[in-house]
Protein backbone atom coordinates (compact mmCIF):
# COMPACT_ATOMS: atom_id res chain seq x y z
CA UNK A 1 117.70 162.10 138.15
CA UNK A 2 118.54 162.37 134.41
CA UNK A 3 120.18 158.71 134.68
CA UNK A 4 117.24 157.33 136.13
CA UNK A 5 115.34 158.61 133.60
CA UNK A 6 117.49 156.66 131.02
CA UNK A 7 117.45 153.67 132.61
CA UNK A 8 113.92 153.58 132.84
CA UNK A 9 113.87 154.90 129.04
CA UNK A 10 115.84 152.38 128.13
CA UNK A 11 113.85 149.61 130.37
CA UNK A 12 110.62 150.55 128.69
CA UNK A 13 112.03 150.09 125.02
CA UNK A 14 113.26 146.66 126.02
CA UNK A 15 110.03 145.66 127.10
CA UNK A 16 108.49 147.17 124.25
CA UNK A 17 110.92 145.13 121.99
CA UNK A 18 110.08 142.02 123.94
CA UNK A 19 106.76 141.09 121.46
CA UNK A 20 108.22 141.90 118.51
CA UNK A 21 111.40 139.63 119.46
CA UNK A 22 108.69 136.88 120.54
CA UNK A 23 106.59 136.86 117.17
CA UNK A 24 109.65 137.06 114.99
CA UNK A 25 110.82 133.70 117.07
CA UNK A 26 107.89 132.16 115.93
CA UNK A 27 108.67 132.96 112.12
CA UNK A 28 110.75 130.11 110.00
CA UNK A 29 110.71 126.63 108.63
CA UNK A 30 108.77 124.39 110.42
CA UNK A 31 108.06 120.66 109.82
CA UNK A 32 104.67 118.98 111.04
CA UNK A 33 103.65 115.59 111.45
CA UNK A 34 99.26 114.25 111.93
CA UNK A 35 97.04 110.88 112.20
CA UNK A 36 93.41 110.94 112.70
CA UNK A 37 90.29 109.65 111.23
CA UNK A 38 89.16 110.12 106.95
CA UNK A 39 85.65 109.61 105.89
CA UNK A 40 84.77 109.25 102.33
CA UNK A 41 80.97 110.69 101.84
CA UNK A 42 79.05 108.32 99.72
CA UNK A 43 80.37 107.86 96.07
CA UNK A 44 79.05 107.10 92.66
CA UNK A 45 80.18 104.20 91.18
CA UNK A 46 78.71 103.26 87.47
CA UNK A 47 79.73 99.22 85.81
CA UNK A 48 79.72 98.85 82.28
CA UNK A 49 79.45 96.30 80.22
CA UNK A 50 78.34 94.72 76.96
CA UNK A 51 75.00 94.91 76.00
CA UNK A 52 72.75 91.97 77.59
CA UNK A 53 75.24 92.04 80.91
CA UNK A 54 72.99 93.51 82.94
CA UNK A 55 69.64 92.51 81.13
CA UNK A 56 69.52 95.42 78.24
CA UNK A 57 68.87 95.12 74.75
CA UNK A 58 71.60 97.62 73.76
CA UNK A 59 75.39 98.15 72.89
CA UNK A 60 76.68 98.61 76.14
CA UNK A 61 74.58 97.78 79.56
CA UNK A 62 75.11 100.10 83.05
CA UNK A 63 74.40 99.77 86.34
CA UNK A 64 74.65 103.11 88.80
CA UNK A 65 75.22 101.92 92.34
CA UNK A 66 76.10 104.32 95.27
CA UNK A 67 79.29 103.23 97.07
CA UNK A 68 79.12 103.25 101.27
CA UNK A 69 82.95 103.34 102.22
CA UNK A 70 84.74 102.56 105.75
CA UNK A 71 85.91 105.46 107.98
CA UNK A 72 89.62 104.52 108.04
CA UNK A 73 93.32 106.27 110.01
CA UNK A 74 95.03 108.87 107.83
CA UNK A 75 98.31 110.17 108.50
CA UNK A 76 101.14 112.18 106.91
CA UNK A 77 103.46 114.88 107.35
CA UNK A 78 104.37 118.29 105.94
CA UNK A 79 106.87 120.90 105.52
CA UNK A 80 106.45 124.76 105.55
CA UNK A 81 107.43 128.31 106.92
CA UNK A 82 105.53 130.22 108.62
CA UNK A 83 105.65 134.02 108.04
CA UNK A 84 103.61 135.18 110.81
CA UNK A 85 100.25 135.26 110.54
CA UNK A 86 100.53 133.40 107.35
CA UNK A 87 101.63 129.82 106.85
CA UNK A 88 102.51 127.98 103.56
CA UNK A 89 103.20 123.95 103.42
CA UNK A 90 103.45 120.99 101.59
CA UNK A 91 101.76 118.32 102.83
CA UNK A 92 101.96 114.40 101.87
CA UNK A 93 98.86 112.35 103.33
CA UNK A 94 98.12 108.60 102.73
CA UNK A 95 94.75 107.06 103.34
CA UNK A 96 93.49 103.32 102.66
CA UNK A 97 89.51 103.00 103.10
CA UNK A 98 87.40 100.33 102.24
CA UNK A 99 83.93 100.11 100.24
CA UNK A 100 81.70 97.50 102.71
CA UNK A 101 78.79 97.57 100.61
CA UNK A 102 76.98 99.31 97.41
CA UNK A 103 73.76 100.04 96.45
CA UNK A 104 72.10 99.71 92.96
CA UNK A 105 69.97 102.46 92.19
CA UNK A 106 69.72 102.45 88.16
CA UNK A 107 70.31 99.77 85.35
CA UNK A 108 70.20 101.47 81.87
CA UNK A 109 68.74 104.35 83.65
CA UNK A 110 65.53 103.11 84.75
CA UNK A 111 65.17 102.91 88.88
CA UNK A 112 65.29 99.08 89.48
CA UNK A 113 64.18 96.85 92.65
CA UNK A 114 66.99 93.82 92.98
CA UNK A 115 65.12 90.76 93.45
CA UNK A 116 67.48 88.07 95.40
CA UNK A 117 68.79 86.48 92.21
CA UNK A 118 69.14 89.87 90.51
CA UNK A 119 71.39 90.42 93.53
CA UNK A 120 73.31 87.40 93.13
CA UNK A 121 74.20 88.06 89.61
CA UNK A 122 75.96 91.37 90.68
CA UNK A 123 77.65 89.65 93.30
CA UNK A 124 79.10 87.10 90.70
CA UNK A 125 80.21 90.11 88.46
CA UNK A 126 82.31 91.77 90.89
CA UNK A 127 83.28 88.38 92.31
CA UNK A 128 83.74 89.93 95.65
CA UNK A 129 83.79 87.64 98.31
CA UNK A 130 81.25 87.11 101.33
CA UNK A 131 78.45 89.24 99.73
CA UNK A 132 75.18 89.84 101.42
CA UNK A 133 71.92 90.77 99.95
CA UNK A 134 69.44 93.12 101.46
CA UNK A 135 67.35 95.07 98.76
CA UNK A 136 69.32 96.81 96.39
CA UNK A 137 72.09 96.85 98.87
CA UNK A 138 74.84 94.52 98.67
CA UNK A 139 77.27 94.43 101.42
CA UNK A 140 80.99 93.32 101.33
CA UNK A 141 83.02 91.36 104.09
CA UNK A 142 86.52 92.16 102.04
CA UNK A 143 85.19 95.33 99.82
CA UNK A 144 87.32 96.78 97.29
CA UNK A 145 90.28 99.14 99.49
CA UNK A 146 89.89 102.74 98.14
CA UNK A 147 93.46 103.86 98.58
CA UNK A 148 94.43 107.59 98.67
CA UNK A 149 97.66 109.39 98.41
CA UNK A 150 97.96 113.13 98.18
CA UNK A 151 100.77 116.12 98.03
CA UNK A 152 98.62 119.39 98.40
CA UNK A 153 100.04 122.93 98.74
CA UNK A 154 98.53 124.93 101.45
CA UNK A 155 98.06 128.63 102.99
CA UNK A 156 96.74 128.64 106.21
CA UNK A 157 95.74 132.36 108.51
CA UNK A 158 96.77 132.34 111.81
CA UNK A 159 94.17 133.95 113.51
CA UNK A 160 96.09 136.35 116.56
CA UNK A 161 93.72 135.95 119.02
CA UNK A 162 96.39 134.77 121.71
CA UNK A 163 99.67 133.43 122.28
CA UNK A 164 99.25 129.85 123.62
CA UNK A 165 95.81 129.15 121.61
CA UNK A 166 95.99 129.75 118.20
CA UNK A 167 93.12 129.07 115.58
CA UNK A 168 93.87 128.84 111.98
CA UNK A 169 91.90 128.35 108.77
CA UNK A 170 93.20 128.13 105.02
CA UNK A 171 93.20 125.21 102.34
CA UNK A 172 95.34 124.98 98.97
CA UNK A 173 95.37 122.72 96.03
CA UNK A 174 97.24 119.56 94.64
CA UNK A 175 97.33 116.36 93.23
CA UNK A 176 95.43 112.94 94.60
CA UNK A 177 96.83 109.29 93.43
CA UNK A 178 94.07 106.98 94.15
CA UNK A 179 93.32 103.59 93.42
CA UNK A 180 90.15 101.74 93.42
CA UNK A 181 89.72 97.63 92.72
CA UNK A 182 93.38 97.72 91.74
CA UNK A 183 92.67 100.55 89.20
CA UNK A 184 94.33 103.65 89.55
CA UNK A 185 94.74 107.12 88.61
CA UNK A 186 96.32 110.95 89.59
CA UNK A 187 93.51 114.06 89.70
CA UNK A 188 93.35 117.41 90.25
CA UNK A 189 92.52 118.57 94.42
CA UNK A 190 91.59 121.02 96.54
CA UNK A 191 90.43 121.35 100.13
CA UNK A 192 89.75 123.41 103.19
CA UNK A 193 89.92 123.24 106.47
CA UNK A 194 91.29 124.73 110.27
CA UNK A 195 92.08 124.45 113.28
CA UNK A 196 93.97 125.27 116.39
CA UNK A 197 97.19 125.03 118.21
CA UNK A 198 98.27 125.24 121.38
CA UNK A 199 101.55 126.16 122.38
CA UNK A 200 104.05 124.15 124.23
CA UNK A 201 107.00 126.71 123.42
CA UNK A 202 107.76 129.15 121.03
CA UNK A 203 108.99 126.34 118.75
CA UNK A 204 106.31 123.52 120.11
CA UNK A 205 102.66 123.24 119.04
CA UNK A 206 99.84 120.71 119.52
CA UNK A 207 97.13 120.42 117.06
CA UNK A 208 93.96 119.67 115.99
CA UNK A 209 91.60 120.47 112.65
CA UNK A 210 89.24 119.75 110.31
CA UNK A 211 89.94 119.03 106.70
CA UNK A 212 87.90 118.61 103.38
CA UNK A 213 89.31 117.65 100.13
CA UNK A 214 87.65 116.63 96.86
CA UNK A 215 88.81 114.80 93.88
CA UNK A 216 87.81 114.51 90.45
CA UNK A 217 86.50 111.01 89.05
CA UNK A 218 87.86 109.02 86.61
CA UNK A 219 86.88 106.00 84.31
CA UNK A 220 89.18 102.71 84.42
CA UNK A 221 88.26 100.61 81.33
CA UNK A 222 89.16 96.68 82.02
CA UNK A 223 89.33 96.22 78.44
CA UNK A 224 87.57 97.49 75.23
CA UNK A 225 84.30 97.09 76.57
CA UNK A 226 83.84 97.21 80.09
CA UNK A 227 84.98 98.97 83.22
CA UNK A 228 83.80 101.32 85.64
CA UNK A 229 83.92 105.20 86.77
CA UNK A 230 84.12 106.67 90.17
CA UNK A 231 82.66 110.08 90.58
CA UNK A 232 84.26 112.60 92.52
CA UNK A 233 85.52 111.38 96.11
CA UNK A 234 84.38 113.65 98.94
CA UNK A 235 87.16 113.27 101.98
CA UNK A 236 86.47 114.95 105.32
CA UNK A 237 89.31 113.96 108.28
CA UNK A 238 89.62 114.92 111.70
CA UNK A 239 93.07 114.99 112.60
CA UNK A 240 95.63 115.50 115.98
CA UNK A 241 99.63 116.61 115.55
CA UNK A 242 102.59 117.89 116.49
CA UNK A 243 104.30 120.80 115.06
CA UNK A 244 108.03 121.67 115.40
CA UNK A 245 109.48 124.79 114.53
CA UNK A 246 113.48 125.91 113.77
């Protein structure tokens, strides 16, 4: 009797241990790798110029436009540990959109209506190909590319709500290259997002989330006189991925 009562002492601790011995499998380094779909929300772009460029009768001439950019495929890849319920990663992501179109909204300050040669004109200062004029709204057929390349350092919360289905949410901060019109610059990031993953095997997981990141804007000056700024970029991507754990 006493034996049996070991054995089945001892059979209850084993399965007891089994969890733990399950969860701390799931600890370690783990690399990751995503593609999906970025949108940029609509941006502020500002020209300016010498005065007289855009029909003022000061030292330097402006015209505010709002930027509508392309949807375009993100990917990238990252490298973390996972502690648990916590995560922390690096993650590298590359994105190329494109601006098909802006719209004027100010010149010098003062809301304007674009009449068609108005229109013109701008097209000839950005001498962007294929233009097309309706309102203040000038459309591209080769925009400007709006190229994005980020490193951002993340903590993410598994949420334990099951063992094959796991949500997470988190964000962290970083650095954004990004070039617009050939001009380029690095800014301060941050974004947040989640998700969930499912499964395959303890070292296996499928996923999908959610992110948004935001950038500071910058001015690029073409020379003493002239250039443009780009106010902050809004990014919001839906993404799919694989995650492999060792």
């Amino acid at each position: 009797m006493r034996s049996y009562l070991i054995l089945a002492g001892t059979a209850l601790a084993t399965l007891a241990a089994t969890p733990a011995v399950a969860q701390d499998d799931d600890k370690g380094m783990y690399v990751a790798f995503n593609a999906g779909i970025a949108n940029v929300s609509d941006t502020e772009v500002i020209y300016y110029d010498v005065g007289g460029t855009f029909g003022g009768t000061g030292t330097t001439d402006s015209a505010e436009a709002t930027a509508d950019v392309k949807g375009a495929v993100a990917f990238g890849g990252t490298i973390g540990y996972d502690f648990g319920t916590l995560r922390a990663d690096l993650e590298i992501n590359y994105v190329r959109n494109r601006v098909k179109s802006i719209t004027i909204d100010r010149v010098n300050g003062t809301a304007v209506t674009l009449s068609p040669a108005d229109a013109a004109d701008v097209c000839d200062y950005l001498e962007v190909a294929g233009c097309s004029v309706s309102g203040n709204t000038i459309a591209f057929d080769d925009g400007p590319r709006l190229r994005q390349l980020s490193a951002m350092a993340n903590l993410w919360f598994d949420l334990p709500v099951g063992d094959t289905v796991v949500p997470y949410v988190g964000g962290g901060i970083g650095a954004v290259g990004f070039e617009m019109d050939g001009e380029g610059t690095g800014k301060f990031a941050w974004q947040v997002g989640g998700g969930v993953a499912f499964k395959l095997s303890p070292s296996v997981a499928v996923t999908a989330d959610v992110r948004h990141r935001q950038v500071s804007g910058e001015t690029f000056p073409w020379d003493a006189n002239s250039g443009f700024s780009v106010g902050r970029l809004k990014t919001t991507s839906v993404a799919a991925g694989i995650r492999f754990g060792f």
